[in-house]
C-alpha atoms as a PDB file:
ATOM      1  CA  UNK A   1       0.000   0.000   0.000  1.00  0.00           C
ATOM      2  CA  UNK A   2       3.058   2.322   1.230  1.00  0.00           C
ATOM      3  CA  UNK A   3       4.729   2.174  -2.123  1.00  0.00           C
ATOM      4  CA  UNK A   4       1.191   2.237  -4.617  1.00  0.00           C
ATOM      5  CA  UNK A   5       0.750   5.450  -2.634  1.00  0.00           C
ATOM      6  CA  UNK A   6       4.055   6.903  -3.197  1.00  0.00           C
ATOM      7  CA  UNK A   7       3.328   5.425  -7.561  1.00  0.00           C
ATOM      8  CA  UNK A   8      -0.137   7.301  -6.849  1.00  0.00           C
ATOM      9  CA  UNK A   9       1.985  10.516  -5.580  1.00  0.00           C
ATOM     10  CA  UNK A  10       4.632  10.287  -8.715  1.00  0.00           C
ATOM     11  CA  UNK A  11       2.140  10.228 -10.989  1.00  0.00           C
ATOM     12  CA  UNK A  12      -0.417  12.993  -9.818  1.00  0.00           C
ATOM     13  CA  UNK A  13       2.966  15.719  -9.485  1.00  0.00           C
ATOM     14  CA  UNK A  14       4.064  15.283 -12.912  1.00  0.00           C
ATOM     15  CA  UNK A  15       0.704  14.948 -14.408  1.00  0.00           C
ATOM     16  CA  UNK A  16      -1.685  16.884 -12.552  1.00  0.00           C
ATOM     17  CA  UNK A  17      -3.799  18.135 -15.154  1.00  0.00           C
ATOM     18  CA  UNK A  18      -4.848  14.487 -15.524  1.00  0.00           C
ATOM     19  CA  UNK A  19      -5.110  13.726 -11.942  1.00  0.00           C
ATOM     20  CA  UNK A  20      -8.589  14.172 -12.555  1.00  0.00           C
ATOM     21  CA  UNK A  21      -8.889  11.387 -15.060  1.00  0.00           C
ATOM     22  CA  UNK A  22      -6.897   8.564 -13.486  1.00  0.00           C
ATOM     23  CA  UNK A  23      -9.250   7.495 -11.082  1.00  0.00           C
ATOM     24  CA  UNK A  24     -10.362   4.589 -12.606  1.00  0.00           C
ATOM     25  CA  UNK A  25      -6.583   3.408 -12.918  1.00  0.00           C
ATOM     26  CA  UNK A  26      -5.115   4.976  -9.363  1.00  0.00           C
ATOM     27  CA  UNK A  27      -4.645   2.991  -6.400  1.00  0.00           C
ATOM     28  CA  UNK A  28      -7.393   3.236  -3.797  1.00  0.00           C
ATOM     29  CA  UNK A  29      -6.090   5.809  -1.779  1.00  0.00           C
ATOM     30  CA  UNK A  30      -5.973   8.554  -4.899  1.00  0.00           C
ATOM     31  CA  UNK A  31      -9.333   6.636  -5.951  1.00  0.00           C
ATOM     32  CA  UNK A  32     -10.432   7.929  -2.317  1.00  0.00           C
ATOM     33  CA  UNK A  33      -9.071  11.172  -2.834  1.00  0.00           C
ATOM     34  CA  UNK A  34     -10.175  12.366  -6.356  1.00  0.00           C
ATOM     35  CA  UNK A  35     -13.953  10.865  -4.762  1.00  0.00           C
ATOM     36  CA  UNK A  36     -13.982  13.309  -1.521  1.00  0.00           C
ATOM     37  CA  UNK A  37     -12.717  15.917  -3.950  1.00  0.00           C
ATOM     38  CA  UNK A  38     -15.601  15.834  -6.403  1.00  0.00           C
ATOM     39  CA  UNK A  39     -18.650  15.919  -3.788  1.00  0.00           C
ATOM     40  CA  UNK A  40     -20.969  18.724  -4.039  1.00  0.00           C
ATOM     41  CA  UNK A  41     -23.830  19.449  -1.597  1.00  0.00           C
ATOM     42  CA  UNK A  42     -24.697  19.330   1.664  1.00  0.00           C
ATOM     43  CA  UNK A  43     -25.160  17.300   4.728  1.00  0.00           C
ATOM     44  CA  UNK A  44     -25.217  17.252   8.943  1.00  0.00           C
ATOM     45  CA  UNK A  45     -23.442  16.471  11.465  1.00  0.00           C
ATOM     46  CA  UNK A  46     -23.251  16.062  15.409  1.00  0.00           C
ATOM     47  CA  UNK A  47     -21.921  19.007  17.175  1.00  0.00           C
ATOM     48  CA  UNK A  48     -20.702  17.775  20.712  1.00  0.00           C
ATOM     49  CA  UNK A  49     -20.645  20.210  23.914  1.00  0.00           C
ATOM     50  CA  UNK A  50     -17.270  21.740  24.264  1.00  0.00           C
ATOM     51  CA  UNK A  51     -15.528  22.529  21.007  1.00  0.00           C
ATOM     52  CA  UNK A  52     -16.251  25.629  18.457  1.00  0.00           C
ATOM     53  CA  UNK A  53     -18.302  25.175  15.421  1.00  0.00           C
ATOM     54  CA  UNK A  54     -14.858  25.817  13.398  1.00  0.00           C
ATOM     55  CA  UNK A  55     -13.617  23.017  15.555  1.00  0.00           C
ATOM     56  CA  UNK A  56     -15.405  20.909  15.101  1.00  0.00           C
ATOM     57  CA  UNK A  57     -15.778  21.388  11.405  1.00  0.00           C
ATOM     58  CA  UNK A  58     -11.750  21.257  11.225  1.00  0.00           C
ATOM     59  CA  UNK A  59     -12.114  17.654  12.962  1.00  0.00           C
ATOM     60  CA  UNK A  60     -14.241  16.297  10.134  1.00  0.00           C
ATOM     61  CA  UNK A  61     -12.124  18.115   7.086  1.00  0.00           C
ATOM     62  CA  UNK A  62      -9.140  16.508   8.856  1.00  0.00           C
ATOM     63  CA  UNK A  63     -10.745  13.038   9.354  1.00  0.00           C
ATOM     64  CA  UNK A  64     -12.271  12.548   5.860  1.00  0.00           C
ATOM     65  CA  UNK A  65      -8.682  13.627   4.335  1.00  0.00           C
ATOM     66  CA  UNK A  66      -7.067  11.502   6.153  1.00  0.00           C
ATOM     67  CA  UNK A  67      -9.224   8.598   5.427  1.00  0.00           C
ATOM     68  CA  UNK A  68      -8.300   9.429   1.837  1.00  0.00           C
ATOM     69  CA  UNK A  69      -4.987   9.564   1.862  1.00  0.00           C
ATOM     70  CA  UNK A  70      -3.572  12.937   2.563  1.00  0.00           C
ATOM     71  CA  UNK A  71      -0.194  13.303   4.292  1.00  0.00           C
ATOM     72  CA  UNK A  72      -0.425  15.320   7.616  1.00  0.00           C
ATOM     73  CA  UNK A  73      -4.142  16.927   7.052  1.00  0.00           C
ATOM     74  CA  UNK A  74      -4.035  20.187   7.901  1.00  0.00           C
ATOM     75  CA  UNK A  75      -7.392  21.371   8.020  1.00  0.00           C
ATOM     76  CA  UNK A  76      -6.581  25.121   8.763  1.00  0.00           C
ATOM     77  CA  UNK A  77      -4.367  25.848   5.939  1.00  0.00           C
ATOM     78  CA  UNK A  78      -5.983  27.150   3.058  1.00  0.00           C
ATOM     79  CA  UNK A  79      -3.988  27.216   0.653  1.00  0.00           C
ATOM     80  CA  UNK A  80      -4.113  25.126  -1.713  1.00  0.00           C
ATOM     81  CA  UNK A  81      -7.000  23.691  -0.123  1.00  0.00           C
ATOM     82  CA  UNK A  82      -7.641  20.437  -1.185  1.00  0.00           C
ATOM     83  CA  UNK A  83     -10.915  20.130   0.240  1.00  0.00           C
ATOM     84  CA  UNK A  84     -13.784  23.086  -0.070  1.00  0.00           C
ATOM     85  CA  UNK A  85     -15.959  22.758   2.823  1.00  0.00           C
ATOM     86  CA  UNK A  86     -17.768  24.989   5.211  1.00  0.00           C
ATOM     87  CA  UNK A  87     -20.507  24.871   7.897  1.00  0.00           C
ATOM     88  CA  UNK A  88     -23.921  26.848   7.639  1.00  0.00           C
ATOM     89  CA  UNK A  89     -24.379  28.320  11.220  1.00  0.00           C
ATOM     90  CA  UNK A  90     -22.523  28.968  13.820  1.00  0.00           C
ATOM     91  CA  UNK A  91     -23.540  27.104  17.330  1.00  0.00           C
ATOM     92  CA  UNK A  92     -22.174  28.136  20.606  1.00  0.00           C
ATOM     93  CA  UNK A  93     -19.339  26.408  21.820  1.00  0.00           C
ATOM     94  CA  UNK A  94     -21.599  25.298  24.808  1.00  0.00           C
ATOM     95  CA  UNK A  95     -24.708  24.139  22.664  1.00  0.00           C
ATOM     96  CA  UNK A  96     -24.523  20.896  20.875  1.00  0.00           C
ATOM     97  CA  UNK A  97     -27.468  19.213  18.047  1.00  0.00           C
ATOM     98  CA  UNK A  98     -27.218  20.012  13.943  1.00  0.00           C
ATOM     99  CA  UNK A  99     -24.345  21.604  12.253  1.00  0.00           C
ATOM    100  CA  UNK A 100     -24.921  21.788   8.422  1.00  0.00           C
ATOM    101  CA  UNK A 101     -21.975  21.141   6.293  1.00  0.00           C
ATOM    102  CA  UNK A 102     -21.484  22.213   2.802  1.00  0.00           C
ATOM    103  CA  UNK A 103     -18.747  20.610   0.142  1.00  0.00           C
ATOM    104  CA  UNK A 104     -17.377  21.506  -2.821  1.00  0.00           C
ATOM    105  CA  UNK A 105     -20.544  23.869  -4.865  1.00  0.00           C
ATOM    106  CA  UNK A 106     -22.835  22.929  -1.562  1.00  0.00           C
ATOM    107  CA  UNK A 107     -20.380  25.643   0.348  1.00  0.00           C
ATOM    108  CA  UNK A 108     -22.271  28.080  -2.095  1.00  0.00           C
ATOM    109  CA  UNK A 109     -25.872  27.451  -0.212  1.00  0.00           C
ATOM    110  CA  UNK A 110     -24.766  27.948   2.711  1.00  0.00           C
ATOM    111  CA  UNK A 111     -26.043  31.715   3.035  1.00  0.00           C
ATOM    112  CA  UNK A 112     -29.543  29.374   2.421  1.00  0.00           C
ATOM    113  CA  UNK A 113     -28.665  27.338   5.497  1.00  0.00           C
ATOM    114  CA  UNK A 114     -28.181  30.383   7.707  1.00  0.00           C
ATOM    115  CA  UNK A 115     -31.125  32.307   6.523  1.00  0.00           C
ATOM    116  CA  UNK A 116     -33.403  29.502   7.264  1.00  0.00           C
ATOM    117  CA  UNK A 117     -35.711  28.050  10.052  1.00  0.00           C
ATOM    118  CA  UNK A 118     -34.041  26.370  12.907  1.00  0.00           C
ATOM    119  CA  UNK A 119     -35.189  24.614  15.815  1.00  0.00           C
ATOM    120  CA  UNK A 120     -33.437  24.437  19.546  1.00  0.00           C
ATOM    121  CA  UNK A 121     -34.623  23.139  22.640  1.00  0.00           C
ATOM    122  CA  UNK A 122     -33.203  24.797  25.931  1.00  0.00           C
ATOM    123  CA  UNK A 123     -33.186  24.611  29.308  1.00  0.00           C
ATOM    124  CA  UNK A 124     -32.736  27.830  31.126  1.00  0.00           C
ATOM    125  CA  UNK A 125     -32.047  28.565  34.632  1.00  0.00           C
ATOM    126  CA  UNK A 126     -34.056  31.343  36.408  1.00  0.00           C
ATOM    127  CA  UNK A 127     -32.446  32.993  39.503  1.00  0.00           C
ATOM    128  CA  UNK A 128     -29.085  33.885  38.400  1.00  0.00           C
ATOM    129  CA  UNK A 129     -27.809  35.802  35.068  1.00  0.00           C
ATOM    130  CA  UNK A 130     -24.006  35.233  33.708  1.00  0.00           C
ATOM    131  CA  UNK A 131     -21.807  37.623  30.990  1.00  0.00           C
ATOM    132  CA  UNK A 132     -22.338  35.310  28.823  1.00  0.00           C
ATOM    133  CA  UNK A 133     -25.758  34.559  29.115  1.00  0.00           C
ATOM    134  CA  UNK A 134     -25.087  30.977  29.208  1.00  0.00           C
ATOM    135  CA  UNK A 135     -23.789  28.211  31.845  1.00  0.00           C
ATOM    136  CA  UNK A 136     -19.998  28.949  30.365  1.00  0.00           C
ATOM    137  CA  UNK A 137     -19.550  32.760  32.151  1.00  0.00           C
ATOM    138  CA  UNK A 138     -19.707  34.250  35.411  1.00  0.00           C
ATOM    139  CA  UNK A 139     -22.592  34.718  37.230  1.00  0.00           C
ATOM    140  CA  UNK A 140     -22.731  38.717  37.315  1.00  0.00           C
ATOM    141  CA  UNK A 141     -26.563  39.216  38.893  1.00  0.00           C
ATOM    142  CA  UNK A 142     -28.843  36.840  41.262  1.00  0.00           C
ATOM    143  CA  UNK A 143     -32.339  37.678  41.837  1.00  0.00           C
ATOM    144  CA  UNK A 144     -35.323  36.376  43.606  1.00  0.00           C
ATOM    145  CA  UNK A 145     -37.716  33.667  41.639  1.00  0.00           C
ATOM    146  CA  UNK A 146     -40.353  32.295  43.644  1.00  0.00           C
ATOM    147  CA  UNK A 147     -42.885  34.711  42.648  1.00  0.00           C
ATOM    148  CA  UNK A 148     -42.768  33.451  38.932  1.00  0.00           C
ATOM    149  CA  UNK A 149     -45.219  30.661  38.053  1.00  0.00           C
ATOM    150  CA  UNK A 150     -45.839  28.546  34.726  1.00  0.00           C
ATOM    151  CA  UNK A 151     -48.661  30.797  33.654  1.00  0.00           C
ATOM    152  CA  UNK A 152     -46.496  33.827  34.624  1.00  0.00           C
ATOM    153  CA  UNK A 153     -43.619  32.154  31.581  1.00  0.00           C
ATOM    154  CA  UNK A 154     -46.132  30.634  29.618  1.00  0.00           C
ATOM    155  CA  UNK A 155     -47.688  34.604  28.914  1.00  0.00           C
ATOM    156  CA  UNK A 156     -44.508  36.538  28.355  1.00  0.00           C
ATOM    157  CA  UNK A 157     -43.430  34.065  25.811  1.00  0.00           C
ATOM    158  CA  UNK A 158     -46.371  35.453  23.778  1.00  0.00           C
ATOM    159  CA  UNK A 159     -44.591  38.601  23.618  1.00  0.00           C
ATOM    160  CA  UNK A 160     -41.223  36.795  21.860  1.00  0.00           C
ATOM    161  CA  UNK A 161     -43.127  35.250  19.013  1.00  0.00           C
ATOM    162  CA  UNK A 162     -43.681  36.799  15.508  1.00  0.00           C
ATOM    163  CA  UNK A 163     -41.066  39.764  14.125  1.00  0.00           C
ATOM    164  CA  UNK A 164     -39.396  40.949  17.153  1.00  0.00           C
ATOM    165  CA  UNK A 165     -36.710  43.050  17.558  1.00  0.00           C
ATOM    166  CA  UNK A 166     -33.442  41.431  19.321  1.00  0.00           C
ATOM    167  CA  UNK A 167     -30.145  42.823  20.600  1.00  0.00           C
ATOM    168  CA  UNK A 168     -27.597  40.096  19.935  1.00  0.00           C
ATOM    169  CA  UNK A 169     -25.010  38.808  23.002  1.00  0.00           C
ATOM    170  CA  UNK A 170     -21.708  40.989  23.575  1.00  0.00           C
ATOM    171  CA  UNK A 171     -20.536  37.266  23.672  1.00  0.00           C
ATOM    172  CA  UNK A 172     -21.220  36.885  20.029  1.00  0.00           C
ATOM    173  CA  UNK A 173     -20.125  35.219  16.570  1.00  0.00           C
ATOM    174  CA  UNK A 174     -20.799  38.943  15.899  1.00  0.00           C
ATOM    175  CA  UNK A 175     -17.689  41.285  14.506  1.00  0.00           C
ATOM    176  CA  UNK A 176     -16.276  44.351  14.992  1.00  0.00           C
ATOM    177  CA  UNK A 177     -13.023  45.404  12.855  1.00  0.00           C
ATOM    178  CA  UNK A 178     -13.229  41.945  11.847  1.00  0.00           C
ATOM    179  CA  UNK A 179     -12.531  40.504  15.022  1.00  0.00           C
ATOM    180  CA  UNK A 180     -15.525  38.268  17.047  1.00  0.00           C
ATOM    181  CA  UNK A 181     -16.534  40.381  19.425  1.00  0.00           C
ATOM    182  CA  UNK A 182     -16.095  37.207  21.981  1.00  0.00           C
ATOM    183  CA  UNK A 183     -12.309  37.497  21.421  1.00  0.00           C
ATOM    184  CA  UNK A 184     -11.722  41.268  21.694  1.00  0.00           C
ATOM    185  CA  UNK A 185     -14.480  40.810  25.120  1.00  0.00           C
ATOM    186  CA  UNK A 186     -11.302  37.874  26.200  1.00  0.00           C
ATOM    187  CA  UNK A 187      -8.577  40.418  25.261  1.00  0.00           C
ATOM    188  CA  UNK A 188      -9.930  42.926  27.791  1.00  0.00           C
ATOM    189  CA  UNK A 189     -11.377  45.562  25.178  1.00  0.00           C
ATOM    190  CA  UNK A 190     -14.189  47.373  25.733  1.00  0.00           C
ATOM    191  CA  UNK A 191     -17.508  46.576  23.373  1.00  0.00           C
ATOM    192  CA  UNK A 192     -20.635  48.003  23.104  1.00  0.00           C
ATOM    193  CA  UNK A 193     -23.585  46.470  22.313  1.00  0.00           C
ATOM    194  CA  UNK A 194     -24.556  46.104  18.806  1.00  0.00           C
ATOM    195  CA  UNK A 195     -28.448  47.512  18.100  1.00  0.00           C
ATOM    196  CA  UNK A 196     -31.082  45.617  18.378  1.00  0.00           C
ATOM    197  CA  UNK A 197     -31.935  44.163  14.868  1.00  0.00           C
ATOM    198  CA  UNK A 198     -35.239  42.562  13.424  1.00  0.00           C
ATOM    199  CA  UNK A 199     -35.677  38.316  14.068  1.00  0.00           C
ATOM    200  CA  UNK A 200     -38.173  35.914  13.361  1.00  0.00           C
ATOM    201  CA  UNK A 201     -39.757  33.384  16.397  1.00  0.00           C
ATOM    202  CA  UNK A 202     -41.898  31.125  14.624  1.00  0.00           C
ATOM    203  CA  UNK A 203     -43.288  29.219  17.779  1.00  0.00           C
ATOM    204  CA  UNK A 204     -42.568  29.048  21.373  1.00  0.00           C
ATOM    205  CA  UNK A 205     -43.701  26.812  24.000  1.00  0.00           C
ATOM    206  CA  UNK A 206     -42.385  26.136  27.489  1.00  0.00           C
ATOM    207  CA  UNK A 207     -42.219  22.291  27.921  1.00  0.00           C
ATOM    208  CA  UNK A 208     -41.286  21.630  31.625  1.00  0.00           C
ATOM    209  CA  UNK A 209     -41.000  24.102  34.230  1.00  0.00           C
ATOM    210  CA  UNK A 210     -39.367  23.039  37.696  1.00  0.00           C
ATOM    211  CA  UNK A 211     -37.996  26.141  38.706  1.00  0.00           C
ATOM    212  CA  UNK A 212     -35.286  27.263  38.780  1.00  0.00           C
ATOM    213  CA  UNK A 213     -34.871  25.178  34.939  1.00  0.00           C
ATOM    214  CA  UNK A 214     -37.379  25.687  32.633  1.00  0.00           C
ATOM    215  CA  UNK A 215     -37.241  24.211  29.437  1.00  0.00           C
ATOM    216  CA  UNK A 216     -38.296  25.868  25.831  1.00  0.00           C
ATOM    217  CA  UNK A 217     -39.373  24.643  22.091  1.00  0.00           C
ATOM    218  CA  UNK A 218     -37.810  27.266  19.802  1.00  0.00           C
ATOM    219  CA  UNK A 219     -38.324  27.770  16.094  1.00  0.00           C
ATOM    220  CA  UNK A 220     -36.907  30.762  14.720  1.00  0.00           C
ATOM    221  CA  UNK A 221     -35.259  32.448  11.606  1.00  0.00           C
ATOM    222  CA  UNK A 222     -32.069  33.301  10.814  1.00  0.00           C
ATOM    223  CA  UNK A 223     -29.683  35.466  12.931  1.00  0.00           C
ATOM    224  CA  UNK A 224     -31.914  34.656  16.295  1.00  0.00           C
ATOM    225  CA  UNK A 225     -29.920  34.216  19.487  1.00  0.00           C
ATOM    226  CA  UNK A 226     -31.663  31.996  22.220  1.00  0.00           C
ATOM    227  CA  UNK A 227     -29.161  33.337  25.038  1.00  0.00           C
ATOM    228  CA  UNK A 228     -30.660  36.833  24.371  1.00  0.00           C
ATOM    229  CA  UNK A 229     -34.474  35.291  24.134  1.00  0.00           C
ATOM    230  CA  UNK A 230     -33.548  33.398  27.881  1.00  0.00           C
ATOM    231  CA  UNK A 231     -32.013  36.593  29.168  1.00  0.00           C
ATOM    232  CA  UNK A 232     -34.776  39.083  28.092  1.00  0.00           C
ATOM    233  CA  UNK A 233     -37.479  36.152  29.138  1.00  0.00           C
ATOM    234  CA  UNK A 234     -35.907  36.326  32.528  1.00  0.00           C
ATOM    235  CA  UNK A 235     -36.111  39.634  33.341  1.00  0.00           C
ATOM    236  CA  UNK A 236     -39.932  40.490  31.855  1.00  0.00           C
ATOM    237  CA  UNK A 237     -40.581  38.082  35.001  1.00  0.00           C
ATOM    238  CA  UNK A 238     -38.998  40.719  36.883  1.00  0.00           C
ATOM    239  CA  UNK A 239     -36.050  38.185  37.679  1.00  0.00           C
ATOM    240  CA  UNK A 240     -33.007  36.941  35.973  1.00  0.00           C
ATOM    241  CA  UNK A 241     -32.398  33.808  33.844  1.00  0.00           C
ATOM    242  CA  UNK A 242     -29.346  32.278  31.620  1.00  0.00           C
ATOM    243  CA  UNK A 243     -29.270  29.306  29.211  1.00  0.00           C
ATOM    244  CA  UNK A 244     -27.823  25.865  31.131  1.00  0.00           C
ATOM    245  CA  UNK A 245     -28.083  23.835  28.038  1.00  0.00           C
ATOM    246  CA  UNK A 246     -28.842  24.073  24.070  1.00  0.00           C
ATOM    247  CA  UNK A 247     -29.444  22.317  21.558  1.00  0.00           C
ATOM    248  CA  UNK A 248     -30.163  22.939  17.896  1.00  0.00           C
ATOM    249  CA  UNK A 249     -32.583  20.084  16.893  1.00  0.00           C
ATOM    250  CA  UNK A 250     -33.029  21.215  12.929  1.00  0.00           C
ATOM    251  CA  UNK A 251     -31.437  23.511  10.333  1.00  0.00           C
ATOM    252  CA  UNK A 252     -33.627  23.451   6.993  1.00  0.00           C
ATOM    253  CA  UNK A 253     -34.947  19.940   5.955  1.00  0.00           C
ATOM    254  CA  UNK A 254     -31.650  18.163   8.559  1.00  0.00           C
ATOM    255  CA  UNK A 255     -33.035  16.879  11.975  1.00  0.00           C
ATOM    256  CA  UNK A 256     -31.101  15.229  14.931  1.00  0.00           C
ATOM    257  CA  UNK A 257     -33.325  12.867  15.211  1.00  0.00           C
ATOM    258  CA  UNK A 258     -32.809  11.242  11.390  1.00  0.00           C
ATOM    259  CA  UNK A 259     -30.073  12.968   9.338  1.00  0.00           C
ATOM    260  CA  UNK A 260     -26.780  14.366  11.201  1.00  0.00           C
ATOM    261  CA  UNK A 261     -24.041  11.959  11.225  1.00  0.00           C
ATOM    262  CA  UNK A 262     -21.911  11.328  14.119  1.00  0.00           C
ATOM    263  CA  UNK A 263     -18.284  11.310  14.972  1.00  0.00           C
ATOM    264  CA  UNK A 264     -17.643   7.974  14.288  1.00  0.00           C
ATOM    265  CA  UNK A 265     -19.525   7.665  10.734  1.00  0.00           C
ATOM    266  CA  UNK A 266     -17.521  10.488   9.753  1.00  0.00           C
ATOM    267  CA  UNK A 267     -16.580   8.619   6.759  1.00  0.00           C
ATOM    268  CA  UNK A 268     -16.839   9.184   2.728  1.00  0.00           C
ATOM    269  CA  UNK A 269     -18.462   5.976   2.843  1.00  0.00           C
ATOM    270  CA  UNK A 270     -21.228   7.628   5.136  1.00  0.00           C
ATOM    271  CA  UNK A 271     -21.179  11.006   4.099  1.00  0.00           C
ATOM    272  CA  UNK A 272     -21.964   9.868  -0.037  1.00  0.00           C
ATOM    273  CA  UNK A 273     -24.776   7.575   1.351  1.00  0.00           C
ATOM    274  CA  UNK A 274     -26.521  11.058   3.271  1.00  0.00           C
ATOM    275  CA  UNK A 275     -25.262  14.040   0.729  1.00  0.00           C
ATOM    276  CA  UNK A 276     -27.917  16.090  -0.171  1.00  0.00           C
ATOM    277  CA  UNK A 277     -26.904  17.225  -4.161  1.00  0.00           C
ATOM    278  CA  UNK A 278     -27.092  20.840  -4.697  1.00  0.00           C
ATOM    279  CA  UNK A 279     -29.217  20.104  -7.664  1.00  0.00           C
ATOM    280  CA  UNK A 280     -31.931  18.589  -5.541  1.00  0.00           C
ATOM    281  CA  UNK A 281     -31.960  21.555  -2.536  1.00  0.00           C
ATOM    282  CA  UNK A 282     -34.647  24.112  -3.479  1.00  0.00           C
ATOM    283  CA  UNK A 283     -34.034  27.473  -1.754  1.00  0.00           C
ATOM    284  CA  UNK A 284     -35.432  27.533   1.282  1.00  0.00           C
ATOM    285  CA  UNK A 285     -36.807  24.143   1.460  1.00  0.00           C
ATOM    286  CA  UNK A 286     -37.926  22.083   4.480  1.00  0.00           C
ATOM    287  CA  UNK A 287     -38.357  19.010   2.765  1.00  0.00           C
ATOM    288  CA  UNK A 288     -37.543  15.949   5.095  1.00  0.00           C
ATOM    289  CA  UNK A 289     -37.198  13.299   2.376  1.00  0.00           C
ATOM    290  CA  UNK A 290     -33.248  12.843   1.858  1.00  0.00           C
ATOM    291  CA  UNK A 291     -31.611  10.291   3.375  1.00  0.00           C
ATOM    292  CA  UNK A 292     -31.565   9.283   6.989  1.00  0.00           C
ATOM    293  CA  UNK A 293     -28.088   8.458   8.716  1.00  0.00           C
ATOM    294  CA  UNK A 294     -27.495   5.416  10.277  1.00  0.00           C
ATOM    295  CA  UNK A 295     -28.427   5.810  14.007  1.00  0.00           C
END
């Protein structure tokens, strides 16, 4: 295998504008290659608690190029990038559920992907509000809860559905100067709030309350920021209230439940038998029939 790969390696740096057409002939390992290299649309994966989005999108890049061949992966370097691929929607480092992946043309309807309906289920915690607005910062306010009852959540939520207008997290995917305003908030710089800006809730409902965690059904449009949603939400009880745990449970027609593919399937093998062609992904689309991955 060592030395067909090293034949394979010969052949593709003195010929490269035919490295294209020598698949059928190449060894498996180039086969594997020039395969990854000509997929085009989109599919899901797993995003784990813990890592960044970019993380974890680096992990698969690095894993599927690997597979196929590629000596030392290195799935930040971009140039000469060998594969094109790029995620539609960034989650919280925190939150885990859907991350939509785009390869080859698919990177190109990814602006789609981010524009589109989502769902999340959260639990927040009333009682206690954090920088962050999630479990991951310091706890900067506390406040008294007992007063608020299920009714008393169940009618401000009314308020949060429709077109509302939202002021995103200073703990953001957001920029400034082209820095995340999460990094220059690390460095010690001072940020101000970006303006509140138009979002869409489609519904709401609270689905367990056992104060202090409550938990929440979200569907919402693009650009929509849950932490801000839980933070607001906690103080039109007249309290305080920061997200514990998130999870994005769709992204366009990809559920949790039936299409992302987990860390261990992350395979060509698997990602082939789930790719969603470009050619078959209608704008704004929440069609459900593509294929399931294997639970």
């Amino acid at each position: 295998a060592n030395s067909g790969a090293a034949v394979s390696k010969k052949k593709t740096k003195n010929n490269s504008s035919m490295a294209g057409n020598i698949s059928n002939t190449a060894v498996p390992i180039s086969s594997s290659m020039s395969k990854l290299q000509s997929l085009n649309g989109l599919f899901a994966i797993y995003k784990k608690r813990g890592p960044t989005s970019t993380d974890v999108l680096n992990a698969l890049k690095e894993a599927l190029l690997k597979e196929a061949g590629a000596k030392n992966p290195n799935p930040r370097k971009r140039r000469k990038q060998s594969l094109k691929i790029g995620h539609g929607g960034t989650l919280d480092s925190a939150a885990s559920g859907v991350l939509v992946v785009g390869v080859g043309n698919g990177t190109k309807m990814l602006t789609t992907m981010l524009a589109g309906s989502k769902k999340y289920v959260a639990v927040g915690e009333l009682g206690k509000a954090t920088d962050t607005l999630d479990a991951t910062g310091q706890v900067i306010l506390e406040k008294d809860f007992d007063h608020v009852t299920r009714v008393d959540v169940e009618e401000k939520l009314k308020h949060f559905v429709g077109d509302i207008m939202q002021v995103p997290p200073l703990y953001s995917a957001l920029k400034k100067d082209g820095q995340r305003l999460s990094v220059l908030l690390q460095k010690g710089q001072k940020v101000e709030a970006k303006p509140a800006r138009p979002v869409t809730v489609y519904s709401l409902t609270l689905q367990d309350f056992t104060p202090p965690l409550f938990t929440l059904d979200i569907e919402c449009g693009g650009g929509f920021y849950v932490r801000s949603l839980v933070d607001d939400l906690g103080k039109a009880l007249s309290s305080c209230a920061h997200v514990k745990e998130l999870t994005r449970t769709k992204q366009g027609q990809f559920t949790l439940d039936h299409h992302v593919l987990h860390e261990d399937h992350w395979t060509l093998e698997h990602v082939v038998r789930v790719l969603q062609p470009c050619s078959g992904l209608a704008p704004h689309s929440d069609r459900t029939n593509i294929p399931e991955a294997d639970a």
